[in-house]
C-alpha atoms as a PDB file:
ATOM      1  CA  UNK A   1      21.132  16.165   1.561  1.00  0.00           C
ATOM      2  CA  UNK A   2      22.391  13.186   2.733  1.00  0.00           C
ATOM      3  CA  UNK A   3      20.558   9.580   1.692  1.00  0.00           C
ATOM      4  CA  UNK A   4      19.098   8.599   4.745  1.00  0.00           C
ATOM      5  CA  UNK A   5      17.577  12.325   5.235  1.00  0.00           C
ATOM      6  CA  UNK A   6      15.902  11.725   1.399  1.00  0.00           C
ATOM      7  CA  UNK A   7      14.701   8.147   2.718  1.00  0.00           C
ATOM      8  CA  UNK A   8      13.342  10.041   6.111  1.00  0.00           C
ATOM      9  CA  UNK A   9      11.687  12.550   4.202  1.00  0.00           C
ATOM     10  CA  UNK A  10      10.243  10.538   1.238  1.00  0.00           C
ATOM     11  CA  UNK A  11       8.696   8.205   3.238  1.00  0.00           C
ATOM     12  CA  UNK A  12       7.192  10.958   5.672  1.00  0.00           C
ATOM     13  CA  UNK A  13       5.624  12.365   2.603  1.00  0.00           C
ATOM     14  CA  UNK A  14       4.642   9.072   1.315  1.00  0.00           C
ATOM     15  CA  UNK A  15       2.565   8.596   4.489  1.00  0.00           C
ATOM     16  CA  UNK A  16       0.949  11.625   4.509  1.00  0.00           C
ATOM     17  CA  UNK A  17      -0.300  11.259   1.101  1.00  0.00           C
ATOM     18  CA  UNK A  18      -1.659   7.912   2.066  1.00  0.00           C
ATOM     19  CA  UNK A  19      -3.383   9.130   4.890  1.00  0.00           C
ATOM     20  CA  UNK A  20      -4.248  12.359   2.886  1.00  0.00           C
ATOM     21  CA  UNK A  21      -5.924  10.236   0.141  1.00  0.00           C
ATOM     22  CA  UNK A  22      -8.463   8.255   2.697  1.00  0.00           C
ATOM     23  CA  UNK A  23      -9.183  12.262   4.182  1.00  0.00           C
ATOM     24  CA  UNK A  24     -10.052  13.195   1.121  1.00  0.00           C
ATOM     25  CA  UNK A  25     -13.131  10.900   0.620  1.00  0.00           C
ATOM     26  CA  UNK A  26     -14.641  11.796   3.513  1.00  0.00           C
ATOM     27  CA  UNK A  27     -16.474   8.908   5.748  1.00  0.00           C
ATOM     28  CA  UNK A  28     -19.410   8.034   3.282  1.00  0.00           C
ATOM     29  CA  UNK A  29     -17.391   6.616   0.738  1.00  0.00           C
ATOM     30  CA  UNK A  30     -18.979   3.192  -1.009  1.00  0.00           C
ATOM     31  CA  UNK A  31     -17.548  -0.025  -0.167  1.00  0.00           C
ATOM     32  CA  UNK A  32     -17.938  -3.820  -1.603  1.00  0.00           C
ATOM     33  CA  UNK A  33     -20.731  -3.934   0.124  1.00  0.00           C
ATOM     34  CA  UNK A  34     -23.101  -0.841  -1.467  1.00  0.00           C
ATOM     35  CA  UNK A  35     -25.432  -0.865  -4.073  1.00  0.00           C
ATOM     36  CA  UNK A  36     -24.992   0.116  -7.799  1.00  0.00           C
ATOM     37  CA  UNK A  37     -27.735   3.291  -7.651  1.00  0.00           C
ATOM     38  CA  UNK A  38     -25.761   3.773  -3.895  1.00  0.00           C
ATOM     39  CA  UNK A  39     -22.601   3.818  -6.041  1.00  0.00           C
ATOM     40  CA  UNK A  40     -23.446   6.242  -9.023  1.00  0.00           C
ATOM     41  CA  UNK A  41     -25.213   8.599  -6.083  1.00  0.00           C
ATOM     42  CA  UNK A  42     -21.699   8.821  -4.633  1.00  0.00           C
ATOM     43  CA  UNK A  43     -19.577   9.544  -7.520  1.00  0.00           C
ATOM     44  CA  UNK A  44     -21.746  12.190  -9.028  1.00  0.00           C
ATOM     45  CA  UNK A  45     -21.696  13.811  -5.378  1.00  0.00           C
ATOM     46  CA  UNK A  46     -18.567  13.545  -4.599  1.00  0.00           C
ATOM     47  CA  UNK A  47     -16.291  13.070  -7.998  1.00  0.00           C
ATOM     48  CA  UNK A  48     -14.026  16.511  -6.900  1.00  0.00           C
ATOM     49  CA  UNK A  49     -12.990  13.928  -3.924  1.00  0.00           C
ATOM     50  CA  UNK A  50     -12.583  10.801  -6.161  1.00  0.00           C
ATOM     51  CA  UNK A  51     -10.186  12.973  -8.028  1.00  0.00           C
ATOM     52  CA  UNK A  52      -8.329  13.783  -5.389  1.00  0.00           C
ATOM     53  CA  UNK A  53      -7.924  10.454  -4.354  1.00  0.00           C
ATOM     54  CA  UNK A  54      -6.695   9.427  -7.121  1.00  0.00           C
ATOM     55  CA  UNK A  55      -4.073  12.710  -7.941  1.00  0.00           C
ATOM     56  CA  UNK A  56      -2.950  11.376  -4.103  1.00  0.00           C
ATOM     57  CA  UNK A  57      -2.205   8.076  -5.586  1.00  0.00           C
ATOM     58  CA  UNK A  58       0.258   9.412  -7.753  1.00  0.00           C
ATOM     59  CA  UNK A  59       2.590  10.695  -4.754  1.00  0.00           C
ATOM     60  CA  UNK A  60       2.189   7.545  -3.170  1.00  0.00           C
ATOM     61  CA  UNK A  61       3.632   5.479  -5.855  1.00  0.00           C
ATOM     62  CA  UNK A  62       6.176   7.577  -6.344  1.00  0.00           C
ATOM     63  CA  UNK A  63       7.050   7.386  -2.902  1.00  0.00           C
ATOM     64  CA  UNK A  64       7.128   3.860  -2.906  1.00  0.00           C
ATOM     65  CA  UNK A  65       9.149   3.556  -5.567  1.00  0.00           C
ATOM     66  CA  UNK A  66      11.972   5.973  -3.880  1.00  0.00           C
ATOM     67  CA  UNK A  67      11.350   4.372  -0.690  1.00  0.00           C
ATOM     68  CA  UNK A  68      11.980   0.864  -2.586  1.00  0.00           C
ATOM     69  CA  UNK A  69      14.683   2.004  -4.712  1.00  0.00           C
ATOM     70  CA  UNK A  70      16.429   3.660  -1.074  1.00  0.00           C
ATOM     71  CA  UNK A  71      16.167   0.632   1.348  1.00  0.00           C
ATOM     72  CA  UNK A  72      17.071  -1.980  -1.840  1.00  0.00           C
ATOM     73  CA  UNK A  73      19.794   0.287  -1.645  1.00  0.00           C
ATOM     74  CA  UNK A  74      21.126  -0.804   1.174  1.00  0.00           C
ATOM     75  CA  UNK A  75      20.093  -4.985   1.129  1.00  0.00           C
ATOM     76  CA  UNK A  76      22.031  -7.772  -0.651  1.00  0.00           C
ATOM     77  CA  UNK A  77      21.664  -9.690  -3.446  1.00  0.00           C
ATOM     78  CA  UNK A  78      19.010 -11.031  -4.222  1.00  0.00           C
ATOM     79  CA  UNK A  79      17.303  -9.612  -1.558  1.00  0.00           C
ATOM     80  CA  UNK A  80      17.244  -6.119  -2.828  1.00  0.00           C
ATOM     81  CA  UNK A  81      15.561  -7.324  -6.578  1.00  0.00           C
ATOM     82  CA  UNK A  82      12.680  -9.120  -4.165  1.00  0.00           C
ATOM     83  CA  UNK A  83      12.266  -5.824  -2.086  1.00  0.00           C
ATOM     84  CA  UNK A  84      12.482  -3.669  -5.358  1.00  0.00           C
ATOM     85  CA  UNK A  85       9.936  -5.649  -6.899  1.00  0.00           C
ATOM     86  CA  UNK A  86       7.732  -5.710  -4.363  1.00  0.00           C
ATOM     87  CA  UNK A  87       7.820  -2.147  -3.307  1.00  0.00           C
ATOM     88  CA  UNK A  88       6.620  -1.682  -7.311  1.00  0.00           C
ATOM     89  CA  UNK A  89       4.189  -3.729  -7.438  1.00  0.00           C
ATOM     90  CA  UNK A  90       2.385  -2.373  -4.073  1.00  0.00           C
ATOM     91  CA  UNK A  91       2.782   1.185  -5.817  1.00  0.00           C
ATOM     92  CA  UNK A  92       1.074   0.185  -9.216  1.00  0.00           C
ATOM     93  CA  UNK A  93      -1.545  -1.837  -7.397  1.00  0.00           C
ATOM     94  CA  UNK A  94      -2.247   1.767  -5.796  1.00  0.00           C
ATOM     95  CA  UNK A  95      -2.437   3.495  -8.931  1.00  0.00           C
ATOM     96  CA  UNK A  96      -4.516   0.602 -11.064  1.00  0.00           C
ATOM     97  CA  UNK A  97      -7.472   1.355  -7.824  1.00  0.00           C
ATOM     98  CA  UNK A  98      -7.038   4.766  -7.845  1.00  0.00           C
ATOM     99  CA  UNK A  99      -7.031   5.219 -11.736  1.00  0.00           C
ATOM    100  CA  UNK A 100     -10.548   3.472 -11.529  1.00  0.00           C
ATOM    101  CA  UNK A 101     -12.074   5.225  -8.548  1.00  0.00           C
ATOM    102  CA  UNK A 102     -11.340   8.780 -10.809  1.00  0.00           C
ATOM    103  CA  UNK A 103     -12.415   7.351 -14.073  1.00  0.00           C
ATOM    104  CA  UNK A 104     -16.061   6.546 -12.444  1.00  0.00           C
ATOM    105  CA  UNK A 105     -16.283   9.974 -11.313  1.00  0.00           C
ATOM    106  CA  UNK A 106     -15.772  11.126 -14.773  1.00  0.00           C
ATOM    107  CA  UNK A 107     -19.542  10.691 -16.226  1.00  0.00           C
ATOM    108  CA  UNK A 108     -21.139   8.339 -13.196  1.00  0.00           C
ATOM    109  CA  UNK A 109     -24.316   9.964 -14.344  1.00  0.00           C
ATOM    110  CA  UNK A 110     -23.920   8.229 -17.492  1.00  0.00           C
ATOM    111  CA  UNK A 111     -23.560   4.802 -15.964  1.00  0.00           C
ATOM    112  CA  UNK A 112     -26.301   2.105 -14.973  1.00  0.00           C
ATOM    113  CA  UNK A 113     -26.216   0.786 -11.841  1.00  0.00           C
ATOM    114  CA  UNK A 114     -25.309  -2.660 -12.350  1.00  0.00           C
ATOM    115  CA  UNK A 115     -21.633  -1.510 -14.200  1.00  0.00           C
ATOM    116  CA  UNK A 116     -20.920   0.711 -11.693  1.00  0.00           C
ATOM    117  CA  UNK A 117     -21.479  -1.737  -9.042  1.00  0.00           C
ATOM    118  CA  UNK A 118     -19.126  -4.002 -11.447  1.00  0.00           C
ATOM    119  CA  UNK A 119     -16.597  -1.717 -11.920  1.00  0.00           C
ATOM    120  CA  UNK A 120     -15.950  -0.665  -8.376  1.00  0.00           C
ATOM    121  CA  UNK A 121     -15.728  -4.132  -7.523  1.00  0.00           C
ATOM    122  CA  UNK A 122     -12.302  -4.611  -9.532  1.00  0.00           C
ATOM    123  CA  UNK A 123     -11.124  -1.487  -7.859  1.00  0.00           C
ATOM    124  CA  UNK A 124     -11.531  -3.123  -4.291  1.00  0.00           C
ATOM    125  CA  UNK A 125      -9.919  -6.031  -4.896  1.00  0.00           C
ATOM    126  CA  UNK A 126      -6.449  -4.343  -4.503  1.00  0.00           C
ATOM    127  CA  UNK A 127      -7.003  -5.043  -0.810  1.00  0.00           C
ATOM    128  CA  UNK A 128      -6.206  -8.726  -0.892  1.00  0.00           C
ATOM    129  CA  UNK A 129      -4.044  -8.989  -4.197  1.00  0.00           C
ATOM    130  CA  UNK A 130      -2.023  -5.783  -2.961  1.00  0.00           C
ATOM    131  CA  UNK A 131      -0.775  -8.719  -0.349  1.00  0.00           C
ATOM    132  CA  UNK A 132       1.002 -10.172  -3.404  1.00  0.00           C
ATOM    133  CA  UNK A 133       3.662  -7.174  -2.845  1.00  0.00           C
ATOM    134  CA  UNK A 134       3.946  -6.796   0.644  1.00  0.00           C
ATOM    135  CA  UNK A 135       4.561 -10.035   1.568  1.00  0.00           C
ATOM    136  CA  UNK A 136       7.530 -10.071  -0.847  1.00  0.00           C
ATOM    137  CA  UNK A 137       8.930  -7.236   0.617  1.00  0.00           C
ATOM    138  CA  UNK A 138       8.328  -8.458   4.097  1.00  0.00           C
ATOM    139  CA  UNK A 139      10.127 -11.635   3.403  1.00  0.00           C
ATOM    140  CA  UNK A 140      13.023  -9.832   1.623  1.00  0.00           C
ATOM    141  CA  UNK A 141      14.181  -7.939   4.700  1.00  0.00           C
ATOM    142  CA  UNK A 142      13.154 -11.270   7.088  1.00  0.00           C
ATOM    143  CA  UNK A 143      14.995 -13.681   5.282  1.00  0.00           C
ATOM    144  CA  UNK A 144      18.176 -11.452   6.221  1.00  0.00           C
ATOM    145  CA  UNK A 145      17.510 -12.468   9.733  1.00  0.00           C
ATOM    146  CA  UNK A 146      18.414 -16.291   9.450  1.00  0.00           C
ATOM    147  CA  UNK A 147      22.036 -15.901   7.565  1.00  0.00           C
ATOM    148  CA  UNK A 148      24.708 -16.322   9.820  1.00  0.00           C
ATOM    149  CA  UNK A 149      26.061 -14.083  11.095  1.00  0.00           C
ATOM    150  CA  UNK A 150      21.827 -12.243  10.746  1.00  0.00           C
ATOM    151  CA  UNK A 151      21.966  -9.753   8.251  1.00  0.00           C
ATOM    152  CA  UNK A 152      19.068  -7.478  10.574  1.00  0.00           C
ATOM    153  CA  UNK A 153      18.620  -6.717  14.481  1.00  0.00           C
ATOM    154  CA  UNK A 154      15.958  -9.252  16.030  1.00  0.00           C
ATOM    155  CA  UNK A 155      13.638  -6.319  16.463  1.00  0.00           C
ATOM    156  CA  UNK A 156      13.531  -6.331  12.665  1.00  0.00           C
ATOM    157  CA  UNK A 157      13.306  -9.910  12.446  1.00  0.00           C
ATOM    158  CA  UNK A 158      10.325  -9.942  14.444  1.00  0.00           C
ATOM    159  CA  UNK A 159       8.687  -7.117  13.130  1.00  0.00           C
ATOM    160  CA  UNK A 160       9.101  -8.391   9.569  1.00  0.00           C
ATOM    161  CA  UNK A 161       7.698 -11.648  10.306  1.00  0.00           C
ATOM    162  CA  UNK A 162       4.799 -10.127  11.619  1.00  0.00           C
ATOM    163  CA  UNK A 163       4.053  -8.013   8.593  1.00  0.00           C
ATOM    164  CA  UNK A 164       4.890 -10.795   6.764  1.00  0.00           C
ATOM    165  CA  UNK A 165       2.105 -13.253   8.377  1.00  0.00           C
ATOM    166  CA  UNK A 166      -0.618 -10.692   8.729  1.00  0.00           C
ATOM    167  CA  UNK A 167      -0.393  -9.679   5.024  1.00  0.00           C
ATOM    168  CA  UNK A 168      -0.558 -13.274   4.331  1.00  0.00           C
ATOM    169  CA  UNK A 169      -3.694 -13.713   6.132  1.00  0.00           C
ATOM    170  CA  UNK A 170      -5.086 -10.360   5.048  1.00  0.00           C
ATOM    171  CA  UNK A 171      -5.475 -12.755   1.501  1.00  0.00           C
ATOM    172  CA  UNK A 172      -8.337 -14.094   2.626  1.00  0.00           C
ATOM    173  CA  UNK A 173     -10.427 -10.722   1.885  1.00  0.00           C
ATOM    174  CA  UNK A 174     -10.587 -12.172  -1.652  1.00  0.00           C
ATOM    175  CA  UNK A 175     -13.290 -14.405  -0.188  1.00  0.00           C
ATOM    176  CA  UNK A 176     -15.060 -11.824   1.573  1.00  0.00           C
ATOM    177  CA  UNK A 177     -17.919 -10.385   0.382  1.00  0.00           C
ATOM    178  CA  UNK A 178     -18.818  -7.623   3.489  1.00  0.00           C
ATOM    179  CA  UNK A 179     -18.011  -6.449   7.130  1.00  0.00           C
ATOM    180  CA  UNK A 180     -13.898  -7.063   8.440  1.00  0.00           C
ATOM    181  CA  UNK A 181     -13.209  -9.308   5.617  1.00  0.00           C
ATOM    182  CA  UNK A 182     -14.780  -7.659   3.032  1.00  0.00           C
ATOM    183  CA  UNK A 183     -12.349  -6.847   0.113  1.00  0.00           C
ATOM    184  CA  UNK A 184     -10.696  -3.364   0.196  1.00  0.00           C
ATOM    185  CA  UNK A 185     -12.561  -3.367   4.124  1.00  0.00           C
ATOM    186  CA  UNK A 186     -11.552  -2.764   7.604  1.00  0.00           C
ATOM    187  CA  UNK A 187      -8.855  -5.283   7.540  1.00  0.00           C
ATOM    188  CA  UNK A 188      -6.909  -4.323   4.285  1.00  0.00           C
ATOM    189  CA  UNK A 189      -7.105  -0.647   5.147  1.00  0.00           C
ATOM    190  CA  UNK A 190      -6.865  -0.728   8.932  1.00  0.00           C
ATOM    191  CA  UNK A 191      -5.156  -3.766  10.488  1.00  0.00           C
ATOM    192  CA  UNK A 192      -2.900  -4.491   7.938  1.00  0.00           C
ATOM    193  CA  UNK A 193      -1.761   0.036   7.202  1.00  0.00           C
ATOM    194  CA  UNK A 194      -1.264  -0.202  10.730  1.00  0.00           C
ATOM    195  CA  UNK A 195       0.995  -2.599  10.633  1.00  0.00           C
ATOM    196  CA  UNK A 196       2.300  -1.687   7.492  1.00  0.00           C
ATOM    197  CA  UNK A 197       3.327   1.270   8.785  1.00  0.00           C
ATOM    198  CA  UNK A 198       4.823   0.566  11.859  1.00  0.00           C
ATOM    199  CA  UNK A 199       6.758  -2.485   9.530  1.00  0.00           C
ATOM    200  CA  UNK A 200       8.224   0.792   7.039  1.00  0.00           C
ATOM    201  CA  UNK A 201       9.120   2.836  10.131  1.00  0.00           C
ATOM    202  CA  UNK A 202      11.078   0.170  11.142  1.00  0.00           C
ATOM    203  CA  UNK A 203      12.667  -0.788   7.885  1.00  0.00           C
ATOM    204  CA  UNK A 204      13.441   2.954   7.100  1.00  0.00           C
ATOM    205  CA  UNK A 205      15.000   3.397  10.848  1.00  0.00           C
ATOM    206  CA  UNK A 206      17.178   0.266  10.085  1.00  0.00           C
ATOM    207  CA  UNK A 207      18.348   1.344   6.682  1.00  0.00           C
ATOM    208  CA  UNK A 208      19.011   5.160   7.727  1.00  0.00           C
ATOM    209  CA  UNK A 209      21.815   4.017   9.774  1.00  0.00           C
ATOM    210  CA  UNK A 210      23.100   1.779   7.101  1.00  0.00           C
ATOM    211  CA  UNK A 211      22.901   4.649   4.775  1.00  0.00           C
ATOM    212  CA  UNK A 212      24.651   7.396   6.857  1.00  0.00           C
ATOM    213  CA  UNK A 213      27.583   4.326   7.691  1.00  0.00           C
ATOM    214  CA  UNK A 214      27.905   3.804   4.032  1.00  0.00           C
ATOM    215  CA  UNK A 215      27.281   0.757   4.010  1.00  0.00           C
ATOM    216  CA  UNK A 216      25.866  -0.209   0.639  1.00  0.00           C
ATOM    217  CA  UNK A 217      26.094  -2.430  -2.281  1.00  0.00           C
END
């Protein structure tokens, strides 16, 4: 199979698993905002779907890492260590969260409100440090756009920067506390995977055709 059919594929599968993960907690799940007796309801409900979540997590890093390793494939020096890193660090964000979402379903009977409520707290804070990652890799492929002659189409450029800006804002959710800018809330997992994914379609459309002209480093 040729590279930019593994890149297509990998990060089709990536997505899905994403999107498969938030499926799989239904629309209940506890947020930032809910109680610690709220919190240890939940996980001794639902722990078959906290595990799930967090198996899902696995994929996703994976992915990332292939989808990193792929495009980095394809970038310059430095840009490709910056993209690399990033794409990494986005992954193992993922699996830090997820590793803590499945270790509270383990025994949340055994837990007293007030750790649980503690607990899940560091989980949601991926939201705005997660930015940490993205914006690296955002800037990576947008700094390509200002060498002469640009390194990227415009489209790319532009697309990139506004990744770049929105997961730059997004790092405000570390001083929310509930609603849209809550941490791990509407605007880490909506706005800014929205974006995010429209940003990796566009990256992985770029770097297929790099791929399949051979034109690597």
């Amino acid at each position: 199979m040729r590279p930019s059919r593994i890149l297509l594929w990998t990060i089709l599968a990536t997505a899905a698993f994403y999107v498969g993960s938030f499926a799989a907690l239904g629309s209940s799940f506890p947020t930032v905002e809910s109680g610690g007796a709220e919190i240890v309801a939940w996980f001794t409900r639902n722990a078959i779907r906290a595990r799930i979540y967090a198996w899902t997590a696995a994929f996703v890093a994976l992915g990332l890492a292939a989808f990193g390793g792929l495009v980095a494939w394809v970038l310059p020096r430095p840009h490709r260590y910056l993209f690399l890193a990033g794409a990494l660090g986005w992954g193992i964000t993922g699996q830090v969260q997820a590793w803590i979402w499945a270790a509270l379903a383990l025994h949340p009977e055994s837990l007293s409100p007030a750790s649980a409520r503690a607990i899940f707290a560091v989980a949601q804070y991926w939201g705005p440090l997660v930015n940490g990652s993205t914006t690296t890799m955002a800037a990576a492929v947008a700094a390509l756009g200002f060498t002469a002659p640009p390194g990227i189409p415009r489209w790319l450029l532009w697309l990139s920067l506004v990744f770049f800006v929105e997961q730059a804002i997004e790092t405000i959710t570390v001083f929310g506390v509930s609603g849209f800018l809550a941490p791990g809330g509407p605007m880490n997992v909506y706005v800014g995977g929205a974006i995010g994914f429209a940003w990796a379609a566009g990256v992985t459309r770029w770097a297929m055709r790099r791929l399949d002209a051979g034109e690597t480093d």
